[in-house]
N, C-alpha and C. Protein backbone atom coordinates (compact mmCIF):
# COMPACT_ATOMS: atom_id res chain seq x y z
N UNK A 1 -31.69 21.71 26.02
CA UNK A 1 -31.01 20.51 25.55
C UNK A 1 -29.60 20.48 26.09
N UNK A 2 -29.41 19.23 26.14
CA UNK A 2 -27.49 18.94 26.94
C UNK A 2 -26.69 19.35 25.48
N UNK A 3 -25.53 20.00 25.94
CA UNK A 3 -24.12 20.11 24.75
C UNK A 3 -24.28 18.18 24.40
N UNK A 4 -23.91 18.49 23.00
CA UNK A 4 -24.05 17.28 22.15
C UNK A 4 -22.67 16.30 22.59
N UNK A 5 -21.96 17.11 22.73
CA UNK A 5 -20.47 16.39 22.86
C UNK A 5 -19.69 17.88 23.78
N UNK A 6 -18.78 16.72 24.61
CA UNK A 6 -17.53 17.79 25.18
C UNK A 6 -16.78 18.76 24.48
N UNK A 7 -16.90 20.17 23.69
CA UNK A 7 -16.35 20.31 23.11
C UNK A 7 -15.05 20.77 23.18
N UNK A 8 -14.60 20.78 24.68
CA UNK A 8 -13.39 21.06 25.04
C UNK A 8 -12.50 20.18 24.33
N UNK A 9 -12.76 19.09 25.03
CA UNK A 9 -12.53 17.40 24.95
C UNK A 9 -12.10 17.16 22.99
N UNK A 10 -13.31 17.60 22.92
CA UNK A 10 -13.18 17.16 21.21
C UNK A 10 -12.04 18.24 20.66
N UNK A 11 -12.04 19.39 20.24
CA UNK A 11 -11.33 20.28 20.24
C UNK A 11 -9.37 20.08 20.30
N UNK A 12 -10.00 19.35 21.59
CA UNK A 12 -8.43 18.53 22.36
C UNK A 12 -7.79 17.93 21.30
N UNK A 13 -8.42 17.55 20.59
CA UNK A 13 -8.16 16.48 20.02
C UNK A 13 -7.13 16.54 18.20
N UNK A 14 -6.04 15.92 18.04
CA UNK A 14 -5.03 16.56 16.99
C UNK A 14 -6.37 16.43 15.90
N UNK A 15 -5.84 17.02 14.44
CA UNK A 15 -6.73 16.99 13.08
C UNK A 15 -6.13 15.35 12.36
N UNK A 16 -6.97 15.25 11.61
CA UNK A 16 -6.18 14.01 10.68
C UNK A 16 -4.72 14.15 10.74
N UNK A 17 -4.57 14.90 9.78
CA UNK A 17 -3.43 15.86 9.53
C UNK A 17 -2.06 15.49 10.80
N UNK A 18 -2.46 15.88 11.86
CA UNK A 18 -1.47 16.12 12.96
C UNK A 18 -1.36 14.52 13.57
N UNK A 19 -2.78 14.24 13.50
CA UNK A 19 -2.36 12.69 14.14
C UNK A 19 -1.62 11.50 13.28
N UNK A 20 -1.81 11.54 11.76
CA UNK A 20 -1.30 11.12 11.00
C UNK A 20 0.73 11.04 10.93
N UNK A 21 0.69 12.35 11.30
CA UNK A 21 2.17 12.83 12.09
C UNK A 21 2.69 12.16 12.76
N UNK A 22 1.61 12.12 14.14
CA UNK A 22 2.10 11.63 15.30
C UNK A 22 2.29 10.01 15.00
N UNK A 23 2.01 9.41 14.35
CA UNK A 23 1.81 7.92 13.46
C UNK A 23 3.02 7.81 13.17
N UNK A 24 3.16 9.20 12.03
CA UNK A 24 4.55 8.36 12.01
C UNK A 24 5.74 8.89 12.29
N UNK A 25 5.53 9.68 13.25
CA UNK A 25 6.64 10.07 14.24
C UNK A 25 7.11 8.78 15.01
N UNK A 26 5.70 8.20 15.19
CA UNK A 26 5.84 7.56 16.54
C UNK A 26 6.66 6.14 15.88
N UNK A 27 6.34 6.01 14.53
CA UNK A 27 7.02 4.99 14.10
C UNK A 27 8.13 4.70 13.69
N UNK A 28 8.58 6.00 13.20
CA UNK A 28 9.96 6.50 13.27
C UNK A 28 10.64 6.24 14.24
N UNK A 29 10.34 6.52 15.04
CA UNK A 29 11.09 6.07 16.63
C UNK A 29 11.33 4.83 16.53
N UNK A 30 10.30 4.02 16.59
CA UNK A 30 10.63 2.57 16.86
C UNK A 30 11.61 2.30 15.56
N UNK A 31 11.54 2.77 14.57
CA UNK A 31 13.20 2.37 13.74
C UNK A 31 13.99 2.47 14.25
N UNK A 32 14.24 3.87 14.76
CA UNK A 32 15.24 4.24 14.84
C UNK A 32 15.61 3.43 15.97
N UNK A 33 15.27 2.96 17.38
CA UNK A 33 15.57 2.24 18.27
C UNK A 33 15.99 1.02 17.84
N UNK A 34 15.28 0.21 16.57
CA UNK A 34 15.69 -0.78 16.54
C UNK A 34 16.41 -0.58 15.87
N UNK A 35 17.35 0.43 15.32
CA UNK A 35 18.08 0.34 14.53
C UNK A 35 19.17 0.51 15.38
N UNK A 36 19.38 1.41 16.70
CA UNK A 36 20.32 1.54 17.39
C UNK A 36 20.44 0.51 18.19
N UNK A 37 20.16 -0.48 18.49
CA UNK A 37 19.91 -2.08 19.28
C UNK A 37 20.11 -2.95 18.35
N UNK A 38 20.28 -2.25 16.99
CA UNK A 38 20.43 -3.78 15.89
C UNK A 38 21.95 -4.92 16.39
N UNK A 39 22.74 -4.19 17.04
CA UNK A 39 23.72 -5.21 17.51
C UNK A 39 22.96 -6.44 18.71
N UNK A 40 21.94 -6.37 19.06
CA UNK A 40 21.36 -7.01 20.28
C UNK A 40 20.29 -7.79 19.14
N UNK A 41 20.03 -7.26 18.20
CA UNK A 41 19.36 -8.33 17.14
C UNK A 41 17.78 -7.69 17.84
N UNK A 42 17.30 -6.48 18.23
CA UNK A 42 16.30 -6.25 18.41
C UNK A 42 15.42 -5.64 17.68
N UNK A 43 14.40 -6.28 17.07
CA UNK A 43 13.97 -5.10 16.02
C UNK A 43 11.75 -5.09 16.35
N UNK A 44 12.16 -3.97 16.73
CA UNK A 44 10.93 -3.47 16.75
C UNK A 44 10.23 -2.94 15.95
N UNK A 45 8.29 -3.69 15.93
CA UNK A 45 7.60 -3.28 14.82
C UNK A 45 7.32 -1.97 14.75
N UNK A 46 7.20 -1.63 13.01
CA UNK A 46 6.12 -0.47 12.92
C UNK A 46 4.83 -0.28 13.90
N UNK A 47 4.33 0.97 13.73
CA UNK A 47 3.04 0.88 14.60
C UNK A 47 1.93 0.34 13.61
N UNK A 48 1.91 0.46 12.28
CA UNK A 48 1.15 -0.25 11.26
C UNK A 48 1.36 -1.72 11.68
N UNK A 49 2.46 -2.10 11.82
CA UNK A 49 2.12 -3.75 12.11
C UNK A 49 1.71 -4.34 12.96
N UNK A 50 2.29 -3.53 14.17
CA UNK A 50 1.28 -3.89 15.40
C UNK A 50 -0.46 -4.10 14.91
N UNK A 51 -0.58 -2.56 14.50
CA UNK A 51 -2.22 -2.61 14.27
C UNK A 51 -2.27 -3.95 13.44
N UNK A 52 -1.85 -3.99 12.53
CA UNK A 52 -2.56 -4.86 11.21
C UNK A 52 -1.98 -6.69 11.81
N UNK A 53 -1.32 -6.79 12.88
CA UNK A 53 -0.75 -7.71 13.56
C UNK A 53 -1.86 -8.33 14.14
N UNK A 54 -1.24 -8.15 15.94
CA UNK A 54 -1.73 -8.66 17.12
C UNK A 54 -2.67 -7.91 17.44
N UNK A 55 -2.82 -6.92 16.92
CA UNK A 55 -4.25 -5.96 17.42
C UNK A 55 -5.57 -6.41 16.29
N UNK A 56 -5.32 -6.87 15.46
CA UNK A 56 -5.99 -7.24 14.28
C UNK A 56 -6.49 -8.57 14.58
N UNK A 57 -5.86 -9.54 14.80
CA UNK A 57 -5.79 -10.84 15.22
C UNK A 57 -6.59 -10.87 16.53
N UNK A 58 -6.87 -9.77 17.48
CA UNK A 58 -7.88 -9.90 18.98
C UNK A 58 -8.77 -9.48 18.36
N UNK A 59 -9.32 -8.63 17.52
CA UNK A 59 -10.45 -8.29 16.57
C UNK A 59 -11.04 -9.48 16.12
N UNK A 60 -10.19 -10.13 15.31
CA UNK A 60 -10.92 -11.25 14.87
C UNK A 60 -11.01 -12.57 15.44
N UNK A 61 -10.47 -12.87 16.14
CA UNK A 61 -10.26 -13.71 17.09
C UNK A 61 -11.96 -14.15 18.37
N UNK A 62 -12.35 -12.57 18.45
CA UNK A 62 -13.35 -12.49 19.20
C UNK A 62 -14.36 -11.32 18.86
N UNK A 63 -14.14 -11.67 17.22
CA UNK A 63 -15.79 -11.68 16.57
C UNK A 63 -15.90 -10.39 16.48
N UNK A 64 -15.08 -9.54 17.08
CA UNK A 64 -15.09 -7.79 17.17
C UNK A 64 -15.28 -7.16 16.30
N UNK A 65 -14.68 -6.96 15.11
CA UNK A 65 -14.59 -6.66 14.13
C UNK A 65 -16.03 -6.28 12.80
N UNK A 66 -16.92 -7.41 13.55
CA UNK A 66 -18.17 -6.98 13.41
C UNK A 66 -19.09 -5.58 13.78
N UNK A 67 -18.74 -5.86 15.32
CA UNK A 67 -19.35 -4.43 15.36
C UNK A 67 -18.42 -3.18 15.88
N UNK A 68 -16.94 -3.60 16.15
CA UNK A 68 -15.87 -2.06 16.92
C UNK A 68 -15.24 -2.20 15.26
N UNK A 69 -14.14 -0.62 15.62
CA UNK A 69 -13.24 -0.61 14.55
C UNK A 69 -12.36 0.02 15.64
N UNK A 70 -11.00 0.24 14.95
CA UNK A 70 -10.04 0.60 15.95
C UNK A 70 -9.82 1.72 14.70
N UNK A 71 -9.28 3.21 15.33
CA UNK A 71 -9.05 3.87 13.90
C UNK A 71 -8.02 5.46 15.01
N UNK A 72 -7.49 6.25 14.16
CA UNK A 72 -6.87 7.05 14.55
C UNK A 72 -7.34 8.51 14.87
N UNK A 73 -7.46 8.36 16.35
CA UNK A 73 -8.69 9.88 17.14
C UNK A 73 -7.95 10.64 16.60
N UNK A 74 -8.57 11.51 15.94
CA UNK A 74 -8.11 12.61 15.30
C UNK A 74 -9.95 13.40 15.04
N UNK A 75 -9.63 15.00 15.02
CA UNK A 75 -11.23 15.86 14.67
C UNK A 75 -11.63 15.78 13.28
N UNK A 76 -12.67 16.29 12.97
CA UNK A 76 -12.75 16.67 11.69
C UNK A 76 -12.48 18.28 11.42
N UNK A 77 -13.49 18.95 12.74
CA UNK A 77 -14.27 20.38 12.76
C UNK A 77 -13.43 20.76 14.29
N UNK A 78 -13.55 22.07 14.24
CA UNK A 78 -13.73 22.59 15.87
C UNK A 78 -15.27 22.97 16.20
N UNK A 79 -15.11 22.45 16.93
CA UNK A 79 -16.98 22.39 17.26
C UNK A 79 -17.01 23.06 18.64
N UNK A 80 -18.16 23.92 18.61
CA UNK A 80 -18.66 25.36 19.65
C UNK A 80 -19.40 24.00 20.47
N UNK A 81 -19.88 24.70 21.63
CA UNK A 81 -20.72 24.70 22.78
C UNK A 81 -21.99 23.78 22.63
N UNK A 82 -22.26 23.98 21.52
CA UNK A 82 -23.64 23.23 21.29
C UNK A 82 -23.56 22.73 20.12
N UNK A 83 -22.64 22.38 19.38
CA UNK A 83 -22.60 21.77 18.50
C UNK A 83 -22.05 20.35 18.41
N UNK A 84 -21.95 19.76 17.85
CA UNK A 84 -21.46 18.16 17.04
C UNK A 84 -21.64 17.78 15.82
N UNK A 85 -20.80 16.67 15.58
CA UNK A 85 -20.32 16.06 14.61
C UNK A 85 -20.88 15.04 14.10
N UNK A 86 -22.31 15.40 13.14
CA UNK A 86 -23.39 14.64 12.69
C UNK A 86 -23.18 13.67 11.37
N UNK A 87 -22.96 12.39 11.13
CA UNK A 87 -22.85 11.78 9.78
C UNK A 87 -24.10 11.34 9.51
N UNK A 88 -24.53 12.13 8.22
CA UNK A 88 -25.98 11.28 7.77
C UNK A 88 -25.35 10.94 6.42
N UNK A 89 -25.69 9.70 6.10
CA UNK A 89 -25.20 8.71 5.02
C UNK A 89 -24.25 8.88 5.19
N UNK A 90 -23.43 8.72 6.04
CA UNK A 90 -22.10 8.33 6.46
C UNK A 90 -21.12 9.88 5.64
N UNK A 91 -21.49 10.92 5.80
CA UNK A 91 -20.84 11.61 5.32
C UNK A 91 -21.23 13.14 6.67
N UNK A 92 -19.75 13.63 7.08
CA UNK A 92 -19.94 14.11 8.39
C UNK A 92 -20.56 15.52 8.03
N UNK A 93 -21.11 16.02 9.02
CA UNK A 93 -21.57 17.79 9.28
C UNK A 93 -21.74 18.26 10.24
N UNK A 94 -20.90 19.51 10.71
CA UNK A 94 -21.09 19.61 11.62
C UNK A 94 -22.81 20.85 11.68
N UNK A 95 -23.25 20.48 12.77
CA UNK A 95 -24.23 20.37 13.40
C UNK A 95 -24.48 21.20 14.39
N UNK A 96 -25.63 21.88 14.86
CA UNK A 96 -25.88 22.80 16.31
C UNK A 96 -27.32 21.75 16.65
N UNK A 97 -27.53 21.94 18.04
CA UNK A 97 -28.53 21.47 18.66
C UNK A 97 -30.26 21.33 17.81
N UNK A 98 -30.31 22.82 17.58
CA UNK A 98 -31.26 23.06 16.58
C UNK A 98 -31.58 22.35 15.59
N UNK A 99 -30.37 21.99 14.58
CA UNK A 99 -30.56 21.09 14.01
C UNK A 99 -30.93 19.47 13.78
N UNK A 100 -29.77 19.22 15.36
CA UNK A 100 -30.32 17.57 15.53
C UNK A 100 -31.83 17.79 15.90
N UNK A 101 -32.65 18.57 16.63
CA UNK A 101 -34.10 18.60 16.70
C UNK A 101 -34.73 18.63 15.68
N UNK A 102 -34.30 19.24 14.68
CA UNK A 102 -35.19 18.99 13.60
C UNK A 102 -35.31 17.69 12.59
N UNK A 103 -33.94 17.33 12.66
CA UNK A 103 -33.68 15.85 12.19
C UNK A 103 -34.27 14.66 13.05
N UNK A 104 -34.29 14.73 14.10
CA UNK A 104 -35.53 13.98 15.30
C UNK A 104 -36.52 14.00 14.90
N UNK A 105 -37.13 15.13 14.47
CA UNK A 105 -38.72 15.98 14.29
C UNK A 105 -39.16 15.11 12.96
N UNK A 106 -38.06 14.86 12.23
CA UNK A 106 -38.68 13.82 11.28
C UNK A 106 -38.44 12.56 11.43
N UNK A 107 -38.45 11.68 12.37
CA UNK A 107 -38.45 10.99 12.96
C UNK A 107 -37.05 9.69 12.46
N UNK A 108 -36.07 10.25 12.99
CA UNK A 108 -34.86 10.08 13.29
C UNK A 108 -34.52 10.23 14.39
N UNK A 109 -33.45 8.95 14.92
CA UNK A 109 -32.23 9.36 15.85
C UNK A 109 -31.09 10.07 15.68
N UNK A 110 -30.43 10.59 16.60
CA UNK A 110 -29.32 11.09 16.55
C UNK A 110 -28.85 10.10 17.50
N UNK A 111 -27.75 9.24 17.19
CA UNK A 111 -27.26 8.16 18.66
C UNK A 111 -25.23 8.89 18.39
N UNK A 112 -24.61 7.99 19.27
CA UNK A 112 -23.31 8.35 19.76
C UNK A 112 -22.69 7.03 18.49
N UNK A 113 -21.73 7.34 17.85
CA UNK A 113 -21.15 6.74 16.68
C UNK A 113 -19.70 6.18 16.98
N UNK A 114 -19.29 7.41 17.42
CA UNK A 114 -17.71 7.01 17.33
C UNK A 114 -17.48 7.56 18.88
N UNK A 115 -16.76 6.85 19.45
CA UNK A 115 -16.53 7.19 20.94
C UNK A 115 -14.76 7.86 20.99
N UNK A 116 -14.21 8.87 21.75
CA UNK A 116 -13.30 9.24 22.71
C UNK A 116 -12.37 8.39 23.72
N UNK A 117 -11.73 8.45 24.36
CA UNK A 117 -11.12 8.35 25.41
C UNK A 117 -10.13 9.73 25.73
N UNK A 118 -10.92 10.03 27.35
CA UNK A 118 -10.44 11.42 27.85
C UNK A 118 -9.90 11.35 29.63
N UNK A 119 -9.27 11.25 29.85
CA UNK A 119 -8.78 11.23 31.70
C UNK A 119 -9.12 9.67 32.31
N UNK A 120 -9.16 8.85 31.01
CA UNK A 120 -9.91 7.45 31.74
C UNK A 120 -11.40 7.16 31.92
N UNK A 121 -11.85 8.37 30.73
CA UNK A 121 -13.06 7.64 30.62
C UNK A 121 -13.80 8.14 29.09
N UNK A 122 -14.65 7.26 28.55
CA UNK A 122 -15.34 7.20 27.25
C UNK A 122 -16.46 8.35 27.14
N UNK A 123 -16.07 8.97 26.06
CA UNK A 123 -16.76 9.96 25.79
C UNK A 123 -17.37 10.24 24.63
N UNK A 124 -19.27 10.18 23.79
CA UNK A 124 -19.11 10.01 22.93
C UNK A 124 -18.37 11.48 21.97
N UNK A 125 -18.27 11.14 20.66
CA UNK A 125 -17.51 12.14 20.12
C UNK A 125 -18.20 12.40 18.83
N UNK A 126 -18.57 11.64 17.51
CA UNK A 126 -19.29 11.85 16.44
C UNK A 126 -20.62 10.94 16.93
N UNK A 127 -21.56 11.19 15.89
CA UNK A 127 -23.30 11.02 16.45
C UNK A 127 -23.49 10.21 14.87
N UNK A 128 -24.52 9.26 14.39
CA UNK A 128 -24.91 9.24 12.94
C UNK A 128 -26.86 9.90 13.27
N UNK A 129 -26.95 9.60 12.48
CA UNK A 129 -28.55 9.50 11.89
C UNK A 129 -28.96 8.66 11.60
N UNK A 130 -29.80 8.07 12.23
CA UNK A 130 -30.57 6.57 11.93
C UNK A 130 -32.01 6.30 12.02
N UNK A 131 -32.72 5.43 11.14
CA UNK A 131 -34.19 5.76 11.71
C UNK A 131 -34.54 5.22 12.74
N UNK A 132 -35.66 5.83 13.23
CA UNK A 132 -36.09 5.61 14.78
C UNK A 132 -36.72 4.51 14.42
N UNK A 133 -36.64 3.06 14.41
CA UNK A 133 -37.12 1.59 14.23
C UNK A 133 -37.43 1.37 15.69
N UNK A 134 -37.89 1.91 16.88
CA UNK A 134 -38.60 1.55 18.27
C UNK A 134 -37.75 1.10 18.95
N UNK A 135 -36.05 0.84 18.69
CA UNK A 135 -35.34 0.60 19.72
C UNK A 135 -34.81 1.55 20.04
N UNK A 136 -34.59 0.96 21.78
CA UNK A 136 -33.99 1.81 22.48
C UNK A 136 -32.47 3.26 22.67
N UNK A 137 -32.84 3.93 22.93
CA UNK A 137 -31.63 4.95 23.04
C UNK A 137 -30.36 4.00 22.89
N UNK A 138 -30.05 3.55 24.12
CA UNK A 138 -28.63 2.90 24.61
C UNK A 138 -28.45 2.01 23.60
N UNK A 139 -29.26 1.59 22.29
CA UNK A 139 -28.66 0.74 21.28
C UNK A 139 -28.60 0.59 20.15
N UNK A 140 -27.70 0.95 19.61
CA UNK A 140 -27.70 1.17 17.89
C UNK A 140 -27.26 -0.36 17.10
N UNK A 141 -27.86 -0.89 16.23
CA UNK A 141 -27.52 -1.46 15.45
C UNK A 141 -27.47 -3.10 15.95
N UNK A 142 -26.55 -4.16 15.76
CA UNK A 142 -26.53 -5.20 17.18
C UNK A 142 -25.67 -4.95 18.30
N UNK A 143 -25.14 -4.05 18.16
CA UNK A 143 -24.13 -3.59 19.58
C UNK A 143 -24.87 -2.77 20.27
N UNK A 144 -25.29 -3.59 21.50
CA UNK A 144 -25.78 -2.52 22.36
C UNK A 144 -24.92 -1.92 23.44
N UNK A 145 -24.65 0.18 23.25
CA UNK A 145 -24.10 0.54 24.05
C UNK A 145 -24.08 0.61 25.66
N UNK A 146 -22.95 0.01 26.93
CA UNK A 146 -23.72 -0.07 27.63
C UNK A 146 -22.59 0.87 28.74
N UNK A 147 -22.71 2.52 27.78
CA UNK A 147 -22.02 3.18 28.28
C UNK A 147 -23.05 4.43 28.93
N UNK A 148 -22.62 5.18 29.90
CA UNK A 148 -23.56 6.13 29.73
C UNK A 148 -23.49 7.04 29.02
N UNK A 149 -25.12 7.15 28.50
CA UNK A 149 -25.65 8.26 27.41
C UNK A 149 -26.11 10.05 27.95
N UNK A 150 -26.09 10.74 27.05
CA UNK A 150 -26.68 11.80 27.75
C UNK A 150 -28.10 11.98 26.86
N UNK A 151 -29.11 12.38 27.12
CA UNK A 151 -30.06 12.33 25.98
C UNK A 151 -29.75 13.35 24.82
N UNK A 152 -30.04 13.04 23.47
CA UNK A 152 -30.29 13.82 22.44
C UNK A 152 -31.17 14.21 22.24
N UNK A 153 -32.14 14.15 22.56
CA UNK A 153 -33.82 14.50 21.72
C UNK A 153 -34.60 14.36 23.01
């Protein structure tokens, strides 16, 4: 069987915790800039408003919101070689190969859930559990992914 996910890649990746930081580090900054430019009358948003703004507003604007979410890459687990980051009923575990086979074996998918971005390109990163209803790999739910997959099962 293929490694479930990059686990370098994932690994890479800050914890809640750290990215939550980097949030509001990063937002901090933009005070503080607009606070040092306040004579120029410049005031730059939080990064919360951006999101909940103009990034919110292209979401809904073009129907997105239905099936993407925008949310903050951060890990749950450090995950080995052959492992990943399985949510069944929406509640995560991490996972070894072995296991997604046996969760297949009862006739379930394992598909790609939550996607990455790594060097400029999409990588999946968490997996759910879903029943195998006869559609295809490349498509979960009404969004069909039309990224490349690696097989699970």
């Amino acid at each position: 069987m293929a490694a479930l996910v990059d686990h370098v890649r994932y690994n890479d990746l800050p914890s809640l915790e750290e990215a939550n930081v980097s949030r509001q580090v990063y937002s901090s900054v933009f005070t503080t800039v607009a606070m040092l430019t306040a004579w120029s009358l410049v005031q730059l948003p939080h990064v919360d408003d951006i999101i909940n703004g103009p990034i919110r507003d292209v979401f809904l604007r073009h129907v997105t919101h239905l099936t993407l979410c925008l949310y903050l890459q951060h890990r749950h687990h450090t995950v080995g070689a052959d492992e990943a980051v399985v949510k069944v009923e929406g509640t995560a575990h991490l996972m070894d190969g072995q296991t997604v086979k046996a969760i297949v074996s009862f006739g379930n998918k394992v598909v790609p859930a939550t996607w990455m971005t790594s060097d400029g390109h999409v990588h999946p990163m968490e997996f759910s559990v879903v029943p195998d209803n006869g559609c295809p790999e490349h498509s979960y739910g009404r969004f069909p992914l039309r990224l490349p997959l690696s097989p699970l099962c």
